[in-house]
C-alpha atoms as a PDB file:
ATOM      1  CA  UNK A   1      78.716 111.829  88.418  1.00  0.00           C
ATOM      2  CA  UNK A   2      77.367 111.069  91.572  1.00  0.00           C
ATOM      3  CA  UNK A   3      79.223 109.890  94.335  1.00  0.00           C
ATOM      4  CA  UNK A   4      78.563 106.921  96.460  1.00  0.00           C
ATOM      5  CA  UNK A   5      77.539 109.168  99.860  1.00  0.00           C
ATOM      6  CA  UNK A   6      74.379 110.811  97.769  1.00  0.00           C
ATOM      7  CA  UNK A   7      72.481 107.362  98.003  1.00  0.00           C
ATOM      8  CA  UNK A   8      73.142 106.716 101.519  1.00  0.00           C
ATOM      9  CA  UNK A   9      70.643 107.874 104.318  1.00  0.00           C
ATOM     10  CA  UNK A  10      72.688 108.815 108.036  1.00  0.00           C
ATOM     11  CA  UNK A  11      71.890 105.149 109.494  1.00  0.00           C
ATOM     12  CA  UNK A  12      73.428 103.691 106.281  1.00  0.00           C
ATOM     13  CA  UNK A  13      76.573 106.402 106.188  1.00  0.00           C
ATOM     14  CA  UNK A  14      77.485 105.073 110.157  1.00  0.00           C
ATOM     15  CA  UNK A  15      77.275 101.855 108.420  1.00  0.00           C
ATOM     16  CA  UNK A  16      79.667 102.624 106.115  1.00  0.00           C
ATOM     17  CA  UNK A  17      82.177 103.630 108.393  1.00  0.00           C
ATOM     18  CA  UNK A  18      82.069 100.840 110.685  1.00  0.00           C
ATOM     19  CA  UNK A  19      81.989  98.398 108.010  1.00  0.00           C
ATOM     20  CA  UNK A  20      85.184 100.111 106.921  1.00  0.00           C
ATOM     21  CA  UNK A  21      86.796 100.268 110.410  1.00  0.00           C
ATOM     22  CA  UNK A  22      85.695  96.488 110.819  1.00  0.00           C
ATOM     23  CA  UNK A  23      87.388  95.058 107.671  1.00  0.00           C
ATOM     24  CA  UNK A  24      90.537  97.153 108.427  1.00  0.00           C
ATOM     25  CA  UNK A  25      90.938  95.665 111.172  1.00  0.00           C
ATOM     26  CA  UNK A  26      89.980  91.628 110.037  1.00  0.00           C
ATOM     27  CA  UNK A  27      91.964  92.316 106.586  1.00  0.00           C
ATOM     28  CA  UNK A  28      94.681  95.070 107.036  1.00  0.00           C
ATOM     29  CA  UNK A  29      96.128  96.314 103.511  1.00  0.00           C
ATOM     30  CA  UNK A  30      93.810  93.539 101.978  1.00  0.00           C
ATOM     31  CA  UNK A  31      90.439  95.768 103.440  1.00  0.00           C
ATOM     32  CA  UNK A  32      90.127  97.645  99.911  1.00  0.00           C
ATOM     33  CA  UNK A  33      90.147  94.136  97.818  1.00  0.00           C
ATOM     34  CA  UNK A  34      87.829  93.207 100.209  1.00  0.00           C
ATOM     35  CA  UNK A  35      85.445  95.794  99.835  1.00  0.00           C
ATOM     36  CA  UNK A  36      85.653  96.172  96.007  1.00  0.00           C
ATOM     37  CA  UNK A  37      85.076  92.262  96.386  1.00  0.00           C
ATOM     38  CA  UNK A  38      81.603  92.873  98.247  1.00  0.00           C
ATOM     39  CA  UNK A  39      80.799  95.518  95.772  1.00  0.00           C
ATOM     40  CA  UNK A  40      81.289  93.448  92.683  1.00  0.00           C
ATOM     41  CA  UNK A  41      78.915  90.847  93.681  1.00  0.00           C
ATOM     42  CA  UNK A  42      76.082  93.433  94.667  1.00  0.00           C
ATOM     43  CA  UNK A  43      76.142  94.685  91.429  1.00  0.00           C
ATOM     44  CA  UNK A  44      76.382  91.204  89.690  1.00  0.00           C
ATOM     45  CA  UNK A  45      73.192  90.396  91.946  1.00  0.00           C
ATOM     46  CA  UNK A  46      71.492  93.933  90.686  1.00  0.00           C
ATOM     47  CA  UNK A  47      71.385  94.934  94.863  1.00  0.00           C
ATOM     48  CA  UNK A  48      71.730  98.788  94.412  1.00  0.00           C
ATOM     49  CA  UNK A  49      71.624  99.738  97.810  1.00  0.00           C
ATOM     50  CA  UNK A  50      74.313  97.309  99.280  1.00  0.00           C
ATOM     51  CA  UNK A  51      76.411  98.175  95.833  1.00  0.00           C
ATOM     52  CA  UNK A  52      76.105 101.919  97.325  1.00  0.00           C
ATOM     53  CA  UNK A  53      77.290 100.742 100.551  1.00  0.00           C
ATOM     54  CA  UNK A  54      80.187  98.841  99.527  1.00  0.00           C
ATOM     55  CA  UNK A  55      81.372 101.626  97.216  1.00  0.00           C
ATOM     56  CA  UNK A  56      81.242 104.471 100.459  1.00  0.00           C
ATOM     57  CA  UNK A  57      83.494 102.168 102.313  1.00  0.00           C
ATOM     58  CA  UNK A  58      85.636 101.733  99.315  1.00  0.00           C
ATOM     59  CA  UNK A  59      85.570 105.416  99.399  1.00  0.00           C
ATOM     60  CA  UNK A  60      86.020 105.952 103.116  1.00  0.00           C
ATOM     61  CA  UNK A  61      89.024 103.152 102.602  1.00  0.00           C
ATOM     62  CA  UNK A  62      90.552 105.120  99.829  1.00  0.00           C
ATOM     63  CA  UNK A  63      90.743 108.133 101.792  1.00  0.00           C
ATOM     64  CA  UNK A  64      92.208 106.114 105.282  1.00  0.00           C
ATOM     65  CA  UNK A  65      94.823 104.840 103.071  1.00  0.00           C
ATOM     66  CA  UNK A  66      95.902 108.017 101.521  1.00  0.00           C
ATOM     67  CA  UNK A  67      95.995 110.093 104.766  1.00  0.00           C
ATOM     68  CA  UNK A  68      97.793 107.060 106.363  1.00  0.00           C
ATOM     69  CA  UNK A  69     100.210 107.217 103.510  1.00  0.00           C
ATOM     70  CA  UNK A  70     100.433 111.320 103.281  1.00  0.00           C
ATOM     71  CA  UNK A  71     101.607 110.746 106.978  1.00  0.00           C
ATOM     72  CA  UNK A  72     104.473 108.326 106.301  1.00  0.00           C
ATOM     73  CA  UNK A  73     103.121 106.120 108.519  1.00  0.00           C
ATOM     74  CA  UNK A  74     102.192 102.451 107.307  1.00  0.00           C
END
């Protein structure tokens, strides 16, 4: 299976991790609900590149979260 990151070009991966820092941020714990929010209606719309885009930072948010939460912090 291929991962999110494989259709992304540099410009678009930067993207990705702003967008991810940006609705941390603006949303907090809700950032991942967000994101898979964003996602859903890319792919409702058929938009494959902004679909890839929201899954990376659903990806990039995934792995915050757990290394936030491997840490004990909160």
């Amino acid at each position: 299976m291929n991962t999110p990151n494989e259709y992304l070009n540099d410009e678009e991966r930067n993207e990705t991790w702003a967008l991810a820092g940006l609705l941390t941020g603006r949303y907090g714990r809700l950032a991942l609900t967000r994101a898979a929010g964003e996602a859903a209606a890319a792919e409702r719309t058929g938009d494959k590149e902004r679909s890839a885009i929201w899954y990376s930072v659903i990806t990039h948010l995934r792995q915050t979260m757990g290394e936030v939460q491997t840490n004990g912090a909160v």
